[in-house]
N, C-alpha and C. Protein backbone atom coordinates (compact mmCIF):
# COMPACT_ATOMS: atom_id res chain seq x y z
N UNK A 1 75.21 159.72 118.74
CA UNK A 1 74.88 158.58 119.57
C UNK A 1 76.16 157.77 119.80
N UNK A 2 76.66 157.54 120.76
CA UNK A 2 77.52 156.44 121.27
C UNK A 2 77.47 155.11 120.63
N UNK A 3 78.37 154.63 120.48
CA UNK A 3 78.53 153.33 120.06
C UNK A 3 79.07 152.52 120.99
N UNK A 4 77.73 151.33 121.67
CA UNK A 4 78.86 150.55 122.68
C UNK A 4 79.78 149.69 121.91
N UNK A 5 80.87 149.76 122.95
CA UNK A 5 82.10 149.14 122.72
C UNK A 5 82.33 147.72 123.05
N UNK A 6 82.93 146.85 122.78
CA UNK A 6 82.98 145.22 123.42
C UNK A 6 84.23 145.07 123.61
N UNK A 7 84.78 144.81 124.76
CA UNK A 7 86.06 144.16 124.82
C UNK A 7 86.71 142.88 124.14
N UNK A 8 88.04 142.95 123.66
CA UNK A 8 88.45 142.00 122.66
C UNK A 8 88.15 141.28 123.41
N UNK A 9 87.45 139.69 123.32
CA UNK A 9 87.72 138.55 123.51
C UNK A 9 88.61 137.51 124.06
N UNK A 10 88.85 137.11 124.86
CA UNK A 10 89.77 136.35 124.93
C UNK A 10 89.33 135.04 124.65
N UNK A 11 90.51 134.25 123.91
CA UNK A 11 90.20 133.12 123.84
C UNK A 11 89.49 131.80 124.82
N UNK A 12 89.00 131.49 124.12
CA UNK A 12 87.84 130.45 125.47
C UNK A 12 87.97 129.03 124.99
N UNK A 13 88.62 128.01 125.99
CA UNK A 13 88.35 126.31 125.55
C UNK A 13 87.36 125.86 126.98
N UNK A 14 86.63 125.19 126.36
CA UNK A 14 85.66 124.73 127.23
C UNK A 14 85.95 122.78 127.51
N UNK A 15 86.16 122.58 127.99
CA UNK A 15 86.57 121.36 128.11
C UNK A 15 85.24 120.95 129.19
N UNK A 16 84.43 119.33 128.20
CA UNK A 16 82.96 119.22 128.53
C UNK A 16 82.50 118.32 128.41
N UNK A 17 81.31 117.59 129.09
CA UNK A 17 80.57 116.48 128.59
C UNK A 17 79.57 117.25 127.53
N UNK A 18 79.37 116.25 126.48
CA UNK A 18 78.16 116.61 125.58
C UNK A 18 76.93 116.85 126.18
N UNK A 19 76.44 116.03 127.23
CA UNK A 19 75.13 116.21 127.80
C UNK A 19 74.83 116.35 129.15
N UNK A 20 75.85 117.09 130.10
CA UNK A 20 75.42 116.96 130.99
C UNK A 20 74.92 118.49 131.51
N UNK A 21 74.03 118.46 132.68
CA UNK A 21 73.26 119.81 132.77
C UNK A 21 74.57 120.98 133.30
N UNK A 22 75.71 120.40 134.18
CA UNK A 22 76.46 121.80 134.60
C UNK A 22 77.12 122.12 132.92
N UNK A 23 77.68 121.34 132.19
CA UNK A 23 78.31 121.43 130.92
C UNK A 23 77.52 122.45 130.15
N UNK A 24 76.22 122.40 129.99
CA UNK A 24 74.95 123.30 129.28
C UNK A 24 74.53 123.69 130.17
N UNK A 25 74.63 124.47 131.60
CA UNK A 25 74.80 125.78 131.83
C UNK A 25 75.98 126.65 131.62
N UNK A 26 76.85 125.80 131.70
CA UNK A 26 77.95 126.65 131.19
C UNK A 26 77.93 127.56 129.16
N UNK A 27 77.20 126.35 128.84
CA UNK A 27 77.24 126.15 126.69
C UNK A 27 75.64 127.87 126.57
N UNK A 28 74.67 127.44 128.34
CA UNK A 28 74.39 128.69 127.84
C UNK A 28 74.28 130.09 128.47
N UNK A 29 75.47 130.04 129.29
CA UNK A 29 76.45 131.38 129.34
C UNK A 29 76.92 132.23 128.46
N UNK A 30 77.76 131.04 127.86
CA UNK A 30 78.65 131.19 126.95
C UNK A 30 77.81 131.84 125.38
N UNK A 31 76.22 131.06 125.29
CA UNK A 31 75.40 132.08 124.14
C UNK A 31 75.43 133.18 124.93
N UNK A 32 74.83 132.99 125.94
CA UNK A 32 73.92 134.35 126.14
C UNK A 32 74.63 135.78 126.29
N UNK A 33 76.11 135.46 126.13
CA UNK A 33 77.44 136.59 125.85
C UNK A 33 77.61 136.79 124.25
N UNK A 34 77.04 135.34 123.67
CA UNK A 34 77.44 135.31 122.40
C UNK A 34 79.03 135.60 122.09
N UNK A 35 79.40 134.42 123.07
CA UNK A 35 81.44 134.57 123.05
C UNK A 35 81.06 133.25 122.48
N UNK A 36 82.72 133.34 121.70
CA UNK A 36 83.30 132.31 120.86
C UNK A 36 83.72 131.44 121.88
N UNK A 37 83.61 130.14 121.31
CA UNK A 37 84.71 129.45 122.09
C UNK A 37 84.56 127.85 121.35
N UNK A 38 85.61 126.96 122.23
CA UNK A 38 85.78 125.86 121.52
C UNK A 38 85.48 125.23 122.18
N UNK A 39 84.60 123.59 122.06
CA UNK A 39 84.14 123.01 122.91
C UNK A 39 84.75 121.36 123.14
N UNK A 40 85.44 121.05 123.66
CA UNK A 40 85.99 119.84 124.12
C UNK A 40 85.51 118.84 124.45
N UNK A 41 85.06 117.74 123.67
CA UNK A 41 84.15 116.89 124.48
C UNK A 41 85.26 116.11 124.85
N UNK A 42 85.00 115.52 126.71
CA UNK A 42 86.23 114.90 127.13
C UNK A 42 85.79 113.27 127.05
N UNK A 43 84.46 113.16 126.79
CA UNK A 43 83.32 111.39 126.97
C UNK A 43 83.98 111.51 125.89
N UNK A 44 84.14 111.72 124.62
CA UNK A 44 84.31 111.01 123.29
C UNK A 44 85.76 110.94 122.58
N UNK A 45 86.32 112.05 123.73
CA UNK A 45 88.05 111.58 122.87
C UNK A 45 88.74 111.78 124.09
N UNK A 46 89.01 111.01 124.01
CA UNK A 46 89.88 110.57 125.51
C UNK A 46 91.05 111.58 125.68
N UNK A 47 91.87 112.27 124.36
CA UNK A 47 92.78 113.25 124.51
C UNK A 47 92.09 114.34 124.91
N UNK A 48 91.10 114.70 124.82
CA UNK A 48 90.61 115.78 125.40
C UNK A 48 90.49 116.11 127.24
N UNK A 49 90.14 114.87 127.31
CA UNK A 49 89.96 114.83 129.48
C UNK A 49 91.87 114.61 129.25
N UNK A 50 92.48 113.95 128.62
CA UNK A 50 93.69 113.91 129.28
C UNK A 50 94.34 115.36 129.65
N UNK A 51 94.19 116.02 128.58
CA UNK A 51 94.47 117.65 128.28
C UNK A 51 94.17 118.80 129.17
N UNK A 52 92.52 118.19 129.71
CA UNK A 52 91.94 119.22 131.07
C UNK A 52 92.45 118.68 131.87
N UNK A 53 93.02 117.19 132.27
CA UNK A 53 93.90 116.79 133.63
C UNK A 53 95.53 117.77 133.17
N UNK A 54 96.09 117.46 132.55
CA UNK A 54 97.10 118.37 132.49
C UNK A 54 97.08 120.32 132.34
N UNK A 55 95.87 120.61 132.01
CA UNK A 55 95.96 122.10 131.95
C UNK A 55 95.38 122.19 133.63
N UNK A 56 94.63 121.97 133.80
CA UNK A 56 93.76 122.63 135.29
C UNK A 56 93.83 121.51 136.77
N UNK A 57 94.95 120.18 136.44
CA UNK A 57 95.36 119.27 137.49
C UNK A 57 94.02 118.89 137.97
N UNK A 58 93.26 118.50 137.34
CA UNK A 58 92.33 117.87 138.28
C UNK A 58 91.12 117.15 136.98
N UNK A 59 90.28 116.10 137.80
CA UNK A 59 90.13 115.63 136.63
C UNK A 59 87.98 115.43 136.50
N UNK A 60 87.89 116.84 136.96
CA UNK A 60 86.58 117.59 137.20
C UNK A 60 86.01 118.50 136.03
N UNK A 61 84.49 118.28 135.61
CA UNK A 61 84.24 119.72 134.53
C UNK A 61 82.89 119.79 134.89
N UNK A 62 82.50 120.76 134.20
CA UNK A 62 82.96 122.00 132.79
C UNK A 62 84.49 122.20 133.79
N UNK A 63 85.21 122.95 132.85
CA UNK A 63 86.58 123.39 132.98
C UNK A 63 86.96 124.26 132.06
N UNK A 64 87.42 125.71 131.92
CA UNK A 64 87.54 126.33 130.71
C UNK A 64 88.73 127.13 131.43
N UNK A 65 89.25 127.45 130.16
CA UNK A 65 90.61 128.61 130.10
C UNK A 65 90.33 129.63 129.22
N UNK A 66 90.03 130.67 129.79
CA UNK A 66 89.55 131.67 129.58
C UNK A 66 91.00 133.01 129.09
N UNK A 67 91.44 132.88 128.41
CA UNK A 67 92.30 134.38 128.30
C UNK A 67 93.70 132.92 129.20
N UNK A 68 94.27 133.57 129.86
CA UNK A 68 95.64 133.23 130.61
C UNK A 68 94.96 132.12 132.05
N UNK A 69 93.55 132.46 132.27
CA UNK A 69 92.82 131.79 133.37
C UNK A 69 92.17 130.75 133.23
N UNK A 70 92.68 129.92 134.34
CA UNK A 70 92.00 128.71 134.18
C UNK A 70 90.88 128.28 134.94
N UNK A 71 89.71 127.86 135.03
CA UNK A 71 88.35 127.92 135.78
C UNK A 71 88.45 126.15 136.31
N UNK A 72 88.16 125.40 137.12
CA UNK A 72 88.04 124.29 137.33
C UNK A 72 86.94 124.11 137.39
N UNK A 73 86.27 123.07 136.92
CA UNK A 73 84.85 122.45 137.80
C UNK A 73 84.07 123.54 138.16
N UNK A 74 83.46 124.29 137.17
CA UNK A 74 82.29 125.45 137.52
C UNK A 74 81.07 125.13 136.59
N UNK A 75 80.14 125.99 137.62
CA UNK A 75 78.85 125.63 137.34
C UNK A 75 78.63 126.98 136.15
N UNK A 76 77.34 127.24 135.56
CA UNK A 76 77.20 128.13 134.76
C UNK A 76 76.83 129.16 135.29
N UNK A 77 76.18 129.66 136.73
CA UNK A 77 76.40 130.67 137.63
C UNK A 77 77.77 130.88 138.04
N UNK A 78 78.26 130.07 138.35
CA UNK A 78 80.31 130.89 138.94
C UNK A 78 80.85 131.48 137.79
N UNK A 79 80.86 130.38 136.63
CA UNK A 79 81.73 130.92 135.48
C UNK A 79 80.93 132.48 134.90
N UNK A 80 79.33 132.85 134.76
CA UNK A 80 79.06 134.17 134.49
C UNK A 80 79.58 135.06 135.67
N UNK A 81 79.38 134.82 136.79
CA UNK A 81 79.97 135.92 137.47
C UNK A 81 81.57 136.14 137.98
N UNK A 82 82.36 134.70 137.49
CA UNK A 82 83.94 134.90 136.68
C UNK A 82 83.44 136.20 135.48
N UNK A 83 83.09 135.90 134.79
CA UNK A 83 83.24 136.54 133.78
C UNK A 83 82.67 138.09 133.72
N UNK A 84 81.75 138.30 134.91
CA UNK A 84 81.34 139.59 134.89
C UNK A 84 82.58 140.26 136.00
N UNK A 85 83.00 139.69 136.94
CA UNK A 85 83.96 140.39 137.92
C UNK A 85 85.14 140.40 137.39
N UNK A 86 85.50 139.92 136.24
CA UNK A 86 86.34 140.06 135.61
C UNK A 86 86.92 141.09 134.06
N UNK A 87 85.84 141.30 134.09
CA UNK A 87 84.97 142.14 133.04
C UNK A 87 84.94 142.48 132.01
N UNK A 88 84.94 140.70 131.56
CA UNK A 88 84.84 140.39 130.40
C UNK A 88 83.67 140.70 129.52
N UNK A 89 82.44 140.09 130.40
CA UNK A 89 81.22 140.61 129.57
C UNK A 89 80.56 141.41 130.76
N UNK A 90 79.30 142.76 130.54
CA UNK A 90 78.61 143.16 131.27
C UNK A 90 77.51 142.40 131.81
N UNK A 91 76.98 142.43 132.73
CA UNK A 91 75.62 141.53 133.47
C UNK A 91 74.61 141.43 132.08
N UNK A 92 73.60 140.66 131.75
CA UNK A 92 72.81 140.71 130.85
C UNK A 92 71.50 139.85 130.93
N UNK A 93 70.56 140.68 130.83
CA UNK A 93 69.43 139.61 131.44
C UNK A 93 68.98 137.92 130.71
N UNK A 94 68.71 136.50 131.43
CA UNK A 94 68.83 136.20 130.93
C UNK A 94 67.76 135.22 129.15
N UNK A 95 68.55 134.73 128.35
CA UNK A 95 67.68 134.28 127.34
C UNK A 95 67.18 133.64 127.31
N UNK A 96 67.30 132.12 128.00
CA UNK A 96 66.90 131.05 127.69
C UNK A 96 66.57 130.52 129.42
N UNK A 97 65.55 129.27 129.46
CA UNK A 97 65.89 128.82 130.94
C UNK A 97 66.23 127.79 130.95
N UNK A 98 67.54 127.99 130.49
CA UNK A 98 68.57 126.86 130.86
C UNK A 98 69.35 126.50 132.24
N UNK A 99 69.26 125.86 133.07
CA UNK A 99 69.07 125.88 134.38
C UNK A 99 71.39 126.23 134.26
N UNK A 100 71.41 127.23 135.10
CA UNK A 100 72.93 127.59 134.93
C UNK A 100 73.47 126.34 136.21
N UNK A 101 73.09 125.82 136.73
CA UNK A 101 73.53 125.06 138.08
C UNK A 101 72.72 123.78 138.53
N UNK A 102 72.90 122.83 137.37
CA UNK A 102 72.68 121.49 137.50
C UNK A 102 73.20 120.74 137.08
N UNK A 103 72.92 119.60 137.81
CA UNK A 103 73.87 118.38 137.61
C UNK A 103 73.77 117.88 136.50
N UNK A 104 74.67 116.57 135.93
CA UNK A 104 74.06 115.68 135.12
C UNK A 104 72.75 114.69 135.71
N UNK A 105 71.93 114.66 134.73
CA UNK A 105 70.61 113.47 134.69
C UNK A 105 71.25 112.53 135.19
N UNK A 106 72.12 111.87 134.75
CA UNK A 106 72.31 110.50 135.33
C UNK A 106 73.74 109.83 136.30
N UNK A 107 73.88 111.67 137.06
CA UNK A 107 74.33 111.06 138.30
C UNK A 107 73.06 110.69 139.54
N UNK A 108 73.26 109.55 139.72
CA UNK A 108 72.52 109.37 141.13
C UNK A 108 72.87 109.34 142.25
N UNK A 109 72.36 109.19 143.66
CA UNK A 109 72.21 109.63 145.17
C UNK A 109 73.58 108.62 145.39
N UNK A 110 74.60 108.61 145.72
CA UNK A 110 75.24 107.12 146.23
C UNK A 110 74.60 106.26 147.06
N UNK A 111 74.97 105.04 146.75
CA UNK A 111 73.76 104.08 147.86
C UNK A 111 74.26 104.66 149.55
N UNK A 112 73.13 103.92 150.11
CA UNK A 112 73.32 104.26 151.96
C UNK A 112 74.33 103.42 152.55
N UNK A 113 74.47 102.13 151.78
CA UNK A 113 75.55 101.17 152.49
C UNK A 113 75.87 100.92 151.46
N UNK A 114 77.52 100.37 151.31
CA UNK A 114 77.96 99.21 150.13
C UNK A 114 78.40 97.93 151.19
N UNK A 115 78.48 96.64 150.64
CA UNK A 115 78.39 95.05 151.31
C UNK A 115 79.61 94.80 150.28
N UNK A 116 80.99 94.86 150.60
CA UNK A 116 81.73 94.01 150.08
C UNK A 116 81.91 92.21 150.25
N UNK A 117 82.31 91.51 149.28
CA UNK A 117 82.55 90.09 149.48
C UNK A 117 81.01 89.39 149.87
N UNK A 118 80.91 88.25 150.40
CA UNK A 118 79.85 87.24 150.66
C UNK A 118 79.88 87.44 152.59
């Protein structure tokens, strides 16, 4: 019987809000490969967002550096199919219904007008 094989790993930093929904589609990609990786919260230590503005120039997430590659501002659908066209991990059906492509809860609609001054 064959033994499947897994490609080494490449290292993974995830640079992230703790709670927002694109951040945890990305957190469950990243199970449902069952890849390692390190998770950056950028809300709670300020060196962390400084770090994703200097690695990936922009100051947008999820954000991860994957191997030598850097991902900007992806949802948890782009970054799996980064990762399958890249071929890192194979397609895999999925585990959980963790929505891969939503926002955070508590961005809202921008208002229709803003009224500066009196």
């Amino acid at each position: 019987m064959a033994e499947e094989t897994r490609q080494e790993q490449p290292e993974i930093t995830a640079w992230m809000k703790p709670t927002c929904g694109w951040s945890n589609g990305v957190r469950a990609v990243l199970a449902k490969y069952d890849l390692e990786y390190e998770d950056r919260d950028i809300i709670n230590v300020p060196d962390n967002f400084l770090e994703m503005v200097n690695i990936t120039g922009q100051r947008f997430q999820p954000s991860l550096r994957v191997g030598d590659a850097v991902l900007a501002d992806v949802s948890g659908d782009e970054f799996e199919q980064w990762l399958i066209s890249s071929k890192v991990v194979t397609p895999a059906a999925t585990d959980d219904d963790t929505p891969l492509d939503e926002g955070c809860a508590d961005h809202s609609a921008p208002p229709t007008s803003v009224t500066f001054g009196a």
